[in-house]
Protein backbone atom coordinates (compact mmCIF):
# COMPACT_ATOMS: atom_id res chain seq x y z
CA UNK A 1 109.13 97.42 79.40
CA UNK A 2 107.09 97.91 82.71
CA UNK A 3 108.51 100.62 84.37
CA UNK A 4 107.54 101.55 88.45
CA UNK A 5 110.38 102.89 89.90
CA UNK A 6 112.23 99.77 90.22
CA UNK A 7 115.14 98.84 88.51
CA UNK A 8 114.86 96.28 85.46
CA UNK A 9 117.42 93.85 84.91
CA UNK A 10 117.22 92.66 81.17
CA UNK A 11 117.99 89.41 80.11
CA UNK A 12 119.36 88.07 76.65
CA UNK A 13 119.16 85.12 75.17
CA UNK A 14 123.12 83.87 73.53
CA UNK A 15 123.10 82.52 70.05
CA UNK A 16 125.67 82.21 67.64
CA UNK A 17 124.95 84.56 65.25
CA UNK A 18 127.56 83.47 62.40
CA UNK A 19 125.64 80.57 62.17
CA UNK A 20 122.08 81.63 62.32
CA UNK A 21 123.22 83.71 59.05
CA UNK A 22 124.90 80.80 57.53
CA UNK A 23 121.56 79.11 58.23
CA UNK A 24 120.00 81.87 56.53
CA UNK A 25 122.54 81.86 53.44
CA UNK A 26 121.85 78.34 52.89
CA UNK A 27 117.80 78.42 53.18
CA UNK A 28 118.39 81.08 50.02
CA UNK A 29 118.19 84.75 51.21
CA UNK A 30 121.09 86.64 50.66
CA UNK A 31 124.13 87.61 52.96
CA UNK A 32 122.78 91.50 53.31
CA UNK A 33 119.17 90.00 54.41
CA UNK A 34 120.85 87.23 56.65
CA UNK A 35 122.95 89.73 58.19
CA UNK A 36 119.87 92.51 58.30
CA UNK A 37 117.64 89.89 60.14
CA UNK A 38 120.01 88.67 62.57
CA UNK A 39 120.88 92.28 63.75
CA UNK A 40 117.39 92.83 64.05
CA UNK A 41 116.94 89.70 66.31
CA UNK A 42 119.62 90.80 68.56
CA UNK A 43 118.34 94.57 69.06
CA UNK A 44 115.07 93.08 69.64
CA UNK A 45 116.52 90.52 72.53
CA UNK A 46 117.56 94.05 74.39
CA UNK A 47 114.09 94.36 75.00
CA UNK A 48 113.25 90.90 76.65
CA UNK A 49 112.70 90.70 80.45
CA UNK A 50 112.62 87.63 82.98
CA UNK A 51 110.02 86.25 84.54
CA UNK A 52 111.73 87.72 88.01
CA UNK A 53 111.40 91.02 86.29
CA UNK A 54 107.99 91.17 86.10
CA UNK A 55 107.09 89.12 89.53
CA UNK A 56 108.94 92.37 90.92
CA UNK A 57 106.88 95.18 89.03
CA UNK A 58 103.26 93.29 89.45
CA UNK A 59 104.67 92.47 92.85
CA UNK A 60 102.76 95.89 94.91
CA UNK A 61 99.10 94.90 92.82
CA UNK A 62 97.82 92.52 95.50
CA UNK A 63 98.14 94.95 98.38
CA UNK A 64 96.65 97.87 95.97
CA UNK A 65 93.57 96.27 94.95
CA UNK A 66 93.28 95.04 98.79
CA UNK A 67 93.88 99.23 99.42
CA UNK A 68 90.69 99.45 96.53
CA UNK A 69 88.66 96.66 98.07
CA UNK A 70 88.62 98.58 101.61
CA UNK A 71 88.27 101.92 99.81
CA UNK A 72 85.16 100.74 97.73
CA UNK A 73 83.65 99.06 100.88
CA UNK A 74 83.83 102.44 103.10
CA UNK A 75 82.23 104.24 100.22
CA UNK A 76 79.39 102.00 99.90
CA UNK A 77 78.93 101.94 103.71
CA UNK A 78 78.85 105.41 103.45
CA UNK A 79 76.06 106.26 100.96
CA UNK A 80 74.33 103.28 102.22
CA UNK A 81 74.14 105.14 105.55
CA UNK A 82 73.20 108.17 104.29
CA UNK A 83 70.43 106.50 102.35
CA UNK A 84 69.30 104.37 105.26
CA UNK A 85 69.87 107.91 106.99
CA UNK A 86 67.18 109.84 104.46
CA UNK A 87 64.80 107.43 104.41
CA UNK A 88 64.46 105.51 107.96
């Protein structure tokens, strides 16, 4: 989960989980595995997030790296002047 200081909304995904084990039942596993796997699919859909979800946390990144960009450019301008400075 991407986490920076905004709120996630999670998302899950409905299925019909009587018959996703009856699936499983009839494919051969048993009704402990069916039922084990799933549980496991559901707890794992808790985790899932949207594609809105993550437009929203990468959202900030352009106007950082255009922060960086500057930042990096000032630097250079800097030693390069006090380079130009000690030598010219």
């Amino acid at each position: 989960m991407v986490s920076c200081g905004i709120m996630n909304t999670m998302t899950t995904v409905t299925f019909d989980t009587l018959q996703l084990v009856e699936k499983l039942k009839s494919s051969g596993i048993s009704q402990e595995q069916a039922e084990a796997v799933v549980r496991t699919i559901a707890e794992a859909q808790t985790q899932l997030i949207t594609k809105t979800d993550l437009d929203i946390a990468l959202a900030p990144l352009p106007s950082d790296l255009a922060i960086l960009k500057w930042m990096l450019g000032i630097l250079l301008a800097g030693v390069l002047s006090l380079v130009l400075k000690t030598f010219f």
